[in-house]
PDB file of N, CA and C in Angstrom:
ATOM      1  N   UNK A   1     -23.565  29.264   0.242  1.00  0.00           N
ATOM      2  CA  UNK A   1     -23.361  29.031   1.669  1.00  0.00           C
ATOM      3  C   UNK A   1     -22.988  27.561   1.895  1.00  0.00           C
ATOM      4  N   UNK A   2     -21.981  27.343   3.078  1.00  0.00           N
ATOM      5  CA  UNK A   2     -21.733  26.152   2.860  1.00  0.00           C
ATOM      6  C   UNK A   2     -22.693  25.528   3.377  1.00  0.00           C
ATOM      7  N   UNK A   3     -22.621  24.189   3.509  1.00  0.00           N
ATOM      8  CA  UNK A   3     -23.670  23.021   3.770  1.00  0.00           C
ATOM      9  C   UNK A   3     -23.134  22.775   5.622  1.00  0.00           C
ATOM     10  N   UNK A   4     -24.185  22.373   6.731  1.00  0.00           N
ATOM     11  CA  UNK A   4     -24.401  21.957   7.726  1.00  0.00           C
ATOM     12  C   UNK A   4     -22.906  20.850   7.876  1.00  0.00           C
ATOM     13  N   UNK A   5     -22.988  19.941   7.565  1.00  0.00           N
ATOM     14  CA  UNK A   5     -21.871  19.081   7.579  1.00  0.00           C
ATOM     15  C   UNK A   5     -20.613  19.639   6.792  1.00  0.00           C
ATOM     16  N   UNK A   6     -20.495  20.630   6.149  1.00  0.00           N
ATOM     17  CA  UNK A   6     -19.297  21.182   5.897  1.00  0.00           C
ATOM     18  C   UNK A   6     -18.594  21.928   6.825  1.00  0.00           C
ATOM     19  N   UNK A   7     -19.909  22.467   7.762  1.00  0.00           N
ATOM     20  CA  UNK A   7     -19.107  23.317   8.911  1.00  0.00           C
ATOM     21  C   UNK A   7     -18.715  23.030   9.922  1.00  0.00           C
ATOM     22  N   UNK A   8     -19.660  21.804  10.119  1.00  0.00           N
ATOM     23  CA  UNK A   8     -19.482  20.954  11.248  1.00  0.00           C
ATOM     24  C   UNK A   8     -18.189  20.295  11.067  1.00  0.00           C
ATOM     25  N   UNK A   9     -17.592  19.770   9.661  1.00  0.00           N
ATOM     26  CA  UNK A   9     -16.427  18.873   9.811  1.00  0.00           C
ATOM     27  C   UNK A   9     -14.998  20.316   9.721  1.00  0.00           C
ATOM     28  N   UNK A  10     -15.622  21.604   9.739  1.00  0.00           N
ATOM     29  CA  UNK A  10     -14.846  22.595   9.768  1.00  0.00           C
ATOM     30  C   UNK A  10     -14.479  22.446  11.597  1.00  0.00           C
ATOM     31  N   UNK A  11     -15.326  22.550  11.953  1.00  0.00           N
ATOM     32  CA  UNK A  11     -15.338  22.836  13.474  1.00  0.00           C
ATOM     33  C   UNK A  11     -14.070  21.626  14.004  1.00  0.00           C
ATOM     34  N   UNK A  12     -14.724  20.662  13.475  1.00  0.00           N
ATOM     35  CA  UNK A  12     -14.202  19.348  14.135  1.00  0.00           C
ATOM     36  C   UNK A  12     -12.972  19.582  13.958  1.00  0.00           C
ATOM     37  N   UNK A  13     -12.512  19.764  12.066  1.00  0.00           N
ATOM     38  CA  UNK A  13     -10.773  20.149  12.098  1.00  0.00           C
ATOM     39  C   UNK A  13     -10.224  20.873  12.881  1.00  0.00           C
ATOM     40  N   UNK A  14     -10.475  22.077  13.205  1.00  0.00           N
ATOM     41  CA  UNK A  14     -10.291  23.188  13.757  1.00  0.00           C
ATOM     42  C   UNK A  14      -9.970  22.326  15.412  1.00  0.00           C
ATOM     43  N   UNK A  15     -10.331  21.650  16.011  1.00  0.00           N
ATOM     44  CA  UNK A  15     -10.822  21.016  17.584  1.00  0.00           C
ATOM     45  C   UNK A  15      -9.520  19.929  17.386  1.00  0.00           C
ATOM     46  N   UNK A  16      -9.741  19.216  15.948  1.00  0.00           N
ATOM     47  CA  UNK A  16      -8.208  18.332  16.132  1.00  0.00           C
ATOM     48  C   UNK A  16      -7.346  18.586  15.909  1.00  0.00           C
ATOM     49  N   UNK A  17      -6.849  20.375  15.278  1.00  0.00           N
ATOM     50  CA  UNK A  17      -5.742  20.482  14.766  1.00  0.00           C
ATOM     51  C   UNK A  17      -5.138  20.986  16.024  1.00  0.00           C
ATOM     52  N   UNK A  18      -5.865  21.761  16.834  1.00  0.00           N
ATOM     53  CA  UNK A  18      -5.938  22.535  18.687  1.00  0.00           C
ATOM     54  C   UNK A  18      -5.730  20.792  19.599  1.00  0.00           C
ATOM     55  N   UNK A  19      -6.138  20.340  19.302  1.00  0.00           N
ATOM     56  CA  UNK A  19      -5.959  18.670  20.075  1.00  0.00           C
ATOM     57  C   UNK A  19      -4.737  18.257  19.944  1.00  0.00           C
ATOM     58  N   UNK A  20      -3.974  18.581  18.474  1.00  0.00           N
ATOM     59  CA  UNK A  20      -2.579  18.378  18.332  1.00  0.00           C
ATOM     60  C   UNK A  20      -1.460  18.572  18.605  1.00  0.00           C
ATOM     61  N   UNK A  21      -1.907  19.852  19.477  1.00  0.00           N
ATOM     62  CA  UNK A  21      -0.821  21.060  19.405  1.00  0.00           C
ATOM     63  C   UNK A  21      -0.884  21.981  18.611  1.00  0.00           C
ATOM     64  N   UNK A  22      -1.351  22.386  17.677  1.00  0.00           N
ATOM     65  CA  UNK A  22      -1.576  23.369  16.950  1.00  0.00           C
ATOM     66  C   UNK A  22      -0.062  23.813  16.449  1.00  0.00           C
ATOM     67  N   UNK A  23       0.713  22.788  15.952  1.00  0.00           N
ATOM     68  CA  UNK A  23       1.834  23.566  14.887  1.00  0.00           C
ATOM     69  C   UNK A  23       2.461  21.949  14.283  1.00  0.00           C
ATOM     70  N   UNK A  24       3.645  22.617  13.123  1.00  0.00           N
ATOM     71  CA  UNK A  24       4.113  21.548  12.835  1.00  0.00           C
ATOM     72  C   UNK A  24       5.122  20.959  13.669  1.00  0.00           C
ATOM     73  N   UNK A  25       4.944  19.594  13.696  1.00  0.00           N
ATOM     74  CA  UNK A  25       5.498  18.497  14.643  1.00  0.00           C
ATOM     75  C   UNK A  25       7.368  18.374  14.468  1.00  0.00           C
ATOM     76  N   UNK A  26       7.703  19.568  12.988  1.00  0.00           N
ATOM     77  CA  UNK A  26       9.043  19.256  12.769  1.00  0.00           C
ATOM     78  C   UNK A  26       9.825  20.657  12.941  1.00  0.00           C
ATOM     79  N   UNK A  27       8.858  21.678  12.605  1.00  0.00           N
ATOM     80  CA  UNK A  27       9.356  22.972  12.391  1.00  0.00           C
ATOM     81  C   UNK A  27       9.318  23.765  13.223  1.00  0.00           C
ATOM     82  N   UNK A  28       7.422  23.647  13.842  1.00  0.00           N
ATOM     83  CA  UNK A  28       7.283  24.637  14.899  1.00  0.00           C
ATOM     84  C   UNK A  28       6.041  25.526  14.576  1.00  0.00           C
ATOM     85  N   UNK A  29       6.136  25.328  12.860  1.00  0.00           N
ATOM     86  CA  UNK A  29       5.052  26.650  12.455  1.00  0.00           C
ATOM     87  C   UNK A  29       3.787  26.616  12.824  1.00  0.00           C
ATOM     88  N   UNK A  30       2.712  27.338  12.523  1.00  0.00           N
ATOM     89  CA  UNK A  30       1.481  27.210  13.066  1.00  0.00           C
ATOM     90  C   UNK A  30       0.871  27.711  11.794  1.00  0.00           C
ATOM     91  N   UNK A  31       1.242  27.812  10.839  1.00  0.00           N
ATOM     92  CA  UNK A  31       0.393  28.380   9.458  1.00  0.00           C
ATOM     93  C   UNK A  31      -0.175  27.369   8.225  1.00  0.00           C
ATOM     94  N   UNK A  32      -1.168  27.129   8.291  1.00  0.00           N
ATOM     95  CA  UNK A  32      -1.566  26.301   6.882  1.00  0.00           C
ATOM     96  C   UNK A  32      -1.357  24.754   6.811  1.00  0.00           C
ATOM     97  N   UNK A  33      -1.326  24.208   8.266  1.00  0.00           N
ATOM     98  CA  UNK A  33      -1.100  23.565   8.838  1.00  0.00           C
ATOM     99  C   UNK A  33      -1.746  21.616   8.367  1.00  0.00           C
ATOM    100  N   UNK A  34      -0.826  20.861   7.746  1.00  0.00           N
ATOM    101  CA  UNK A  34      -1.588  20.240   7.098  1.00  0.00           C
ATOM    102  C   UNK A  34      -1.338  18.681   8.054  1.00  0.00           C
ATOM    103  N   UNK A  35      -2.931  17.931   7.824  1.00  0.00           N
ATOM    104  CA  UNK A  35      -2.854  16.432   8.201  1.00  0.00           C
ATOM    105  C   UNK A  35      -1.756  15.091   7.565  1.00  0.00           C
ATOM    106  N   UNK A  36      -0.950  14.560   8.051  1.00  0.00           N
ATOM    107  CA  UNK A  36      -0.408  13.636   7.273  1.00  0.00           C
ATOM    108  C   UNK A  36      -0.117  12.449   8.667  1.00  0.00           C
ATOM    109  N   UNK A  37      -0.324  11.484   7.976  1.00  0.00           N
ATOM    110  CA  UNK A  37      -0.383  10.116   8.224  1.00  0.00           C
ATOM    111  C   UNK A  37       1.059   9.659   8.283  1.00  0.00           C
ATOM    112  N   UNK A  38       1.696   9.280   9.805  1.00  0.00           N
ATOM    113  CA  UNK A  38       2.730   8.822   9.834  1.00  0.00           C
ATOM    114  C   UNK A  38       3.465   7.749   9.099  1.00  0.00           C
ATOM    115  N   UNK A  39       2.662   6.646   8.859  1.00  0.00           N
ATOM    116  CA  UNK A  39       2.279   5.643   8.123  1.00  0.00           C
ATOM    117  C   UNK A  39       1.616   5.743   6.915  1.00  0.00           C
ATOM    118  N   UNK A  40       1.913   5.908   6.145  1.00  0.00           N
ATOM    119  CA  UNK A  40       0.804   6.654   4.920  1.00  0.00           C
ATOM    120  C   UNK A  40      -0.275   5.713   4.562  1.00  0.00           C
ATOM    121  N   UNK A  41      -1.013   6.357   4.730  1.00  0.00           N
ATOM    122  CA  UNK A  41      -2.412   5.147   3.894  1.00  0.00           C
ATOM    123  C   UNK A  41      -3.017   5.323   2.619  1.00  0.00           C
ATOM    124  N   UNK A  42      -2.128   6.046   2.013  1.00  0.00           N
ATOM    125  CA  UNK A  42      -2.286   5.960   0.564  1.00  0.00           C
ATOM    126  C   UNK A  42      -2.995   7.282   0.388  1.00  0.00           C
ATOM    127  N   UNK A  43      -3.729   7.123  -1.283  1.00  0.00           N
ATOM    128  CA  UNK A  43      -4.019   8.886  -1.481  1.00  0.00           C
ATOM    129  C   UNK A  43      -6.007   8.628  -1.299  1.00  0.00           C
ATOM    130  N   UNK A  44      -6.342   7.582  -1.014  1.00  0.00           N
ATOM    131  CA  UNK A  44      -7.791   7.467  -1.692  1.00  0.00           C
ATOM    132  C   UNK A  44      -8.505   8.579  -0.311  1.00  0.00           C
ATOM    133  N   UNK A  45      -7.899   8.847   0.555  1.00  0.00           N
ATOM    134  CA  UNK A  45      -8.722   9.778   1.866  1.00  0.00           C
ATOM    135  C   UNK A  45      -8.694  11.023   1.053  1.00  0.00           C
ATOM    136  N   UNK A  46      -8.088  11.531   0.121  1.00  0.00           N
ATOM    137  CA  UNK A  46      -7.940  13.051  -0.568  1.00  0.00           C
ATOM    138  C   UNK A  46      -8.783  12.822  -1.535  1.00  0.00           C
ATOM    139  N   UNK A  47      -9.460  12.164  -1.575  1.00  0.00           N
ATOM    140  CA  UNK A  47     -10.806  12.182  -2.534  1.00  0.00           C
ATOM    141  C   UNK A  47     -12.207  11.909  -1.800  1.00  0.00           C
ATOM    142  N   UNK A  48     -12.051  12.035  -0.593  1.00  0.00           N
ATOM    143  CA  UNK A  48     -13.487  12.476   0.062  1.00  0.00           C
ATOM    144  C   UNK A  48     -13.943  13.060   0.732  1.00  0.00           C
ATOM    145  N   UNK A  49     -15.201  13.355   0.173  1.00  0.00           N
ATOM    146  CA  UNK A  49     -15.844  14.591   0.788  1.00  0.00           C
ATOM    147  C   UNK A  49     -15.686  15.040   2.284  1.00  0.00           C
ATOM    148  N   UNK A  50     -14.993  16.385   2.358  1.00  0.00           N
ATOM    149  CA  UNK A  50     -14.662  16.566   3.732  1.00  0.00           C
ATOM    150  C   UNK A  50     -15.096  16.595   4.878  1.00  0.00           C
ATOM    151  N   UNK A  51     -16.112  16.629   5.267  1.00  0.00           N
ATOM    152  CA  UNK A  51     -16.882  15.340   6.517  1.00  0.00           C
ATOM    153  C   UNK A  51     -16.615  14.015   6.561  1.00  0.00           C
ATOM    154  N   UNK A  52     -16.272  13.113   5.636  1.00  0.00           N
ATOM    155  CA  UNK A  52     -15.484  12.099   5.609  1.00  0.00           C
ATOM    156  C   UNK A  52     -14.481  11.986   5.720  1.00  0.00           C
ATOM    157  N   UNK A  53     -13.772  12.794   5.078  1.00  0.00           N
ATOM    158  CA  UNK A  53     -12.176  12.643   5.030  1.00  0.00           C
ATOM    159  C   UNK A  53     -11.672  13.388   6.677  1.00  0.00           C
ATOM    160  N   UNK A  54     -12.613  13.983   7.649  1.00  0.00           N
ATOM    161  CA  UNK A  54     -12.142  14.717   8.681  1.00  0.00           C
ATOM    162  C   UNK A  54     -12.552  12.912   9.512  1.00  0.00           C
ATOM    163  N   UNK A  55     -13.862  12.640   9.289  1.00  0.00           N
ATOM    164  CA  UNK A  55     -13.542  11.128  10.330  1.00  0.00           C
ATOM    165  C   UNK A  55     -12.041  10.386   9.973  1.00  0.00           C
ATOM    166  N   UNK A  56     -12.175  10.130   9.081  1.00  0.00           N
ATOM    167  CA  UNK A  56     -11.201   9.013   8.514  1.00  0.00           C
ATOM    168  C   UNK A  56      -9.460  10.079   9.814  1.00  0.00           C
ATOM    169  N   UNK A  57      -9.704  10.711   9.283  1.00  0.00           N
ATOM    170  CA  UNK A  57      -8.115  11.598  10.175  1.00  0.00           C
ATOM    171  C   UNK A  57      -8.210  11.848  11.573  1.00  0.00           C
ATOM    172  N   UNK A  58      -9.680  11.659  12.381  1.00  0.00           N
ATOM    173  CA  UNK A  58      -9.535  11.553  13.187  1.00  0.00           C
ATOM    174  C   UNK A  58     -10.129  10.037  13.938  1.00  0.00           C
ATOM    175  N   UNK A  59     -10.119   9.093  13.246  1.00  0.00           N
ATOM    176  CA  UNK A  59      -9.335   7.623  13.060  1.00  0.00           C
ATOM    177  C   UNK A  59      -7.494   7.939  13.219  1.00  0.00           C
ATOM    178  N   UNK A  60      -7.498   8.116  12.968  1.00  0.00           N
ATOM    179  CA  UNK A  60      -5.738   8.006  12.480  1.00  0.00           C
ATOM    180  C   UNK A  60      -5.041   8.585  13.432  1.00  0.00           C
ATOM    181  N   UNK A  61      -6.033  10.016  14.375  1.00  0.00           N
ATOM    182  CA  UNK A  61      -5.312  10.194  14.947  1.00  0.00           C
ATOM    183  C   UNK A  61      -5.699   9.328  16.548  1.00  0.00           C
ATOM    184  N   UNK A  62      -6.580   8.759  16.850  1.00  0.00           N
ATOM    185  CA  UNK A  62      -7.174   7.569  17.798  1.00  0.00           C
ATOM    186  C   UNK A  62      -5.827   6.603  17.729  1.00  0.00           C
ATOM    187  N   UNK A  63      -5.606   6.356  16.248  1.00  0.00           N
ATOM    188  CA  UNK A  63      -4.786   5.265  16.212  1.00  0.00           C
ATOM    189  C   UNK A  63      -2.924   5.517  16.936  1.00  0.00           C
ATOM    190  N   UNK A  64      -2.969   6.916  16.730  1.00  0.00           N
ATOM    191  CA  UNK A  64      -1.675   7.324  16.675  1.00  0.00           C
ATOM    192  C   UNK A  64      -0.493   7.850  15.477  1.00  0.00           C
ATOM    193  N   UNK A  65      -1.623   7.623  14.223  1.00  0.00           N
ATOM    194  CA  UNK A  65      -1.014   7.729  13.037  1.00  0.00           C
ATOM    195  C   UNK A  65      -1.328   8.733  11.945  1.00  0.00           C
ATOM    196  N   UNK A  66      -1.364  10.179  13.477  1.00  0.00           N
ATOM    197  CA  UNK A  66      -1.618  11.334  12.358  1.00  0.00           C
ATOM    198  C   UNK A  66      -0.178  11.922  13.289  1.00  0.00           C
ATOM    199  N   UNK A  67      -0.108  13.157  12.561  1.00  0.00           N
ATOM    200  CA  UNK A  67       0.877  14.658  12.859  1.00  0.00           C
ATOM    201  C   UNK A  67       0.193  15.766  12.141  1.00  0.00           C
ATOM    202  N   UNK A  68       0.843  16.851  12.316  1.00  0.00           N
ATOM    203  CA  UNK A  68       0.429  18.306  11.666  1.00  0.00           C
ATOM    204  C   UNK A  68       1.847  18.282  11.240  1.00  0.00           C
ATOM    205  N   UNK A  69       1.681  19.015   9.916  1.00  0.00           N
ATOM    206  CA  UNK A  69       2.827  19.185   8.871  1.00  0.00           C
ATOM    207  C   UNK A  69       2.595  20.173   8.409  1.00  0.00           C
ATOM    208  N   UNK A  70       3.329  21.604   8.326  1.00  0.00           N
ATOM    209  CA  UNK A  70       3.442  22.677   7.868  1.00  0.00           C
ATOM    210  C   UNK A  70       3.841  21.975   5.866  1.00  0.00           C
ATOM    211  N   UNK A  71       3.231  22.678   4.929  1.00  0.00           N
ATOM    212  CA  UNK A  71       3.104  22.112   3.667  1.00  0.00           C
ATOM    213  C   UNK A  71       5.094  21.849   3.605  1.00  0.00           C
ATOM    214  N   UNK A  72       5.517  23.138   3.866  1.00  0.00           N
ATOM    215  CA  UNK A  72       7.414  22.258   3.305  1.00  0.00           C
ATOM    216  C   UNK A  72       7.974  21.287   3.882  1.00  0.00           C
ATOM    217  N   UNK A  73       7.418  21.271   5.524  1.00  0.00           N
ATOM    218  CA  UNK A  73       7.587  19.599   6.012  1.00  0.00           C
ATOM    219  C   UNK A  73       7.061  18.447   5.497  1.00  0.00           C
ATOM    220  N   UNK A  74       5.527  18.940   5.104  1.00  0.00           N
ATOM    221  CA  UNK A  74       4.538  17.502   4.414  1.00  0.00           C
ATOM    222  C   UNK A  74       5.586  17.231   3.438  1.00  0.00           C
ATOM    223  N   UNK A  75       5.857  18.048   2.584  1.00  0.00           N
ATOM    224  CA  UNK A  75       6.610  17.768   0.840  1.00  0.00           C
ATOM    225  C   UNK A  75       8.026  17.117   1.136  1.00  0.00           C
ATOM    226  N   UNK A  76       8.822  18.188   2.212  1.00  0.00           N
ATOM    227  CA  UNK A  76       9.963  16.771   2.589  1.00  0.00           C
ATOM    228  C   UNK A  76       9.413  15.515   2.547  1.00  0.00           C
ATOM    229  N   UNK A  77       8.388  15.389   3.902  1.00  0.00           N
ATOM    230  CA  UNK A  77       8.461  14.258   4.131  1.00  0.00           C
ATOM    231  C   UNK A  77       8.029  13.181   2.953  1.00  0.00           C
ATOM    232  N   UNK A  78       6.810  13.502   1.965  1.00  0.00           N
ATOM    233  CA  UNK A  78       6.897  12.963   0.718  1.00  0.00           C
ATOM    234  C   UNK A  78       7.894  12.566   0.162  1.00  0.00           C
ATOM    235  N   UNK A  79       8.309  13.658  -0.355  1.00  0.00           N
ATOM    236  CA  UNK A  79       9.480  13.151  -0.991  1.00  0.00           C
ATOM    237  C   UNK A  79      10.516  11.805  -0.833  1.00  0.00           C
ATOM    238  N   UNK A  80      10.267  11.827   0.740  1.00  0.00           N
ATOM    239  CA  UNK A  80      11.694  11.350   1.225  1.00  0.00           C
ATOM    240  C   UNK A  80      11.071   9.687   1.004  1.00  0.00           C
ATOM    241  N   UNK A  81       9.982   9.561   1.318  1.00  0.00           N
ATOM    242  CA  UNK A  81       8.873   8.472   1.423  1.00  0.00           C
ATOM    243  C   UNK A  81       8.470   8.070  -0.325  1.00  0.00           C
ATOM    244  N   UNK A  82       8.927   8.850  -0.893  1.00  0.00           N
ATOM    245  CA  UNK A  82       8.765   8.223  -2.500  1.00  0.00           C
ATOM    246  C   UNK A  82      10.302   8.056  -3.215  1.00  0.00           C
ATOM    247  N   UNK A  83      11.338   8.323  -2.130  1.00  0.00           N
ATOM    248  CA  UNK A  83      12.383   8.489  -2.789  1.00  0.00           C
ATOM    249  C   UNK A  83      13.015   9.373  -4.046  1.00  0.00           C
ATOM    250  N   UNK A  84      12.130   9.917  -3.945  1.00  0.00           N
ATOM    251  CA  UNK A  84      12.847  11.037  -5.125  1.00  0.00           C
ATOM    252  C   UNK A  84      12.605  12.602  -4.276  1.00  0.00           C
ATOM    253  N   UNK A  85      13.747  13.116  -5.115  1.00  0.00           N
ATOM    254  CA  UNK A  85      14.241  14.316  -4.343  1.00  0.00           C
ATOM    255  C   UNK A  85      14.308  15.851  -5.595  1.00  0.00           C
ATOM    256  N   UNK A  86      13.169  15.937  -5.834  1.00  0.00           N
ATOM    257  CA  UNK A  86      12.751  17.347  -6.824  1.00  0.00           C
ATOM    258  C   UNK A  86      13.987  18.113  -6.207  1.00  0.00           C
ATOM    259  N   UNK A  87      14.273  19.343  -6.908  1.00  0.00           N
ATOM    260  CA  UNK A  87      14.914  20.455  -6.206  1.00  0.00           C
ATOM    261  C   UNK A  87      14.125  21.274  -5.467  1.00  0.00           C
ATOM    262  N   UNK A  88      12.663  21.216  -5.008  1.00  0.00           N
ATOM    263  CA  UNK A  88      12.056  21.996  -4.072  1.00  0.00           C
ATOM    264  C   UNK A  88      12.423  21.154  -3.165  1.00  0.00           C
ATOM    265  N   UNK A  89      12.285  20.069  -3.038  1.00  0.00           N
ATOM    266  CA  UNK A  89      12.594  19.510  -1.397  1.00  0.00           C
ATOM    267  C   UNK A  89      13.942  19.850  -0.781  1.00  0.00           C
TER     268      UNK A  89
END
């Protein structure tokens, strides 16, 4: 069973992804819907524990420096932001 603060930072996602608009900011979609940092702040937020890593994103989005990214928008936008261009992008 999950843990008290796992559900709670469930809830919270769930409240900021509905706070966002609830789809991606490029496509439209509403499925599987992922956090990314307009500004990237690097990878060290994907290594903590998710009650943390849900403050830290909703920091970012206070700041102005979140979106919702459907995963083939996130990976464009990677891509485009590391300069290299796999053949999935």
């Amino acid at each position: 069973m999950p843990s008290w603060k796992c559900l709670t930072a469930a809830k919270r996602r769930q409240k900021l992804v509905e706070f966002m608009g609830g789809c991606c900011v490029r496509c439209g979609s509403t499925g599987d819907l992922h956090f990314d940092c307009i500004v990237p702040r690097g990878a060290t937020h994907h290594y903590l524990p998710w009650p943390q890593r849900i403050v830290f994103y909703e920091r970012e989005q206070a700041a102005g420096n979140l979106q919702l990214l459907c995963p083939r928008c996130h990976n464009r936008k990677t891509c485009a932001e590391n300069r290299r261009l796999p053949v999935r992008c």
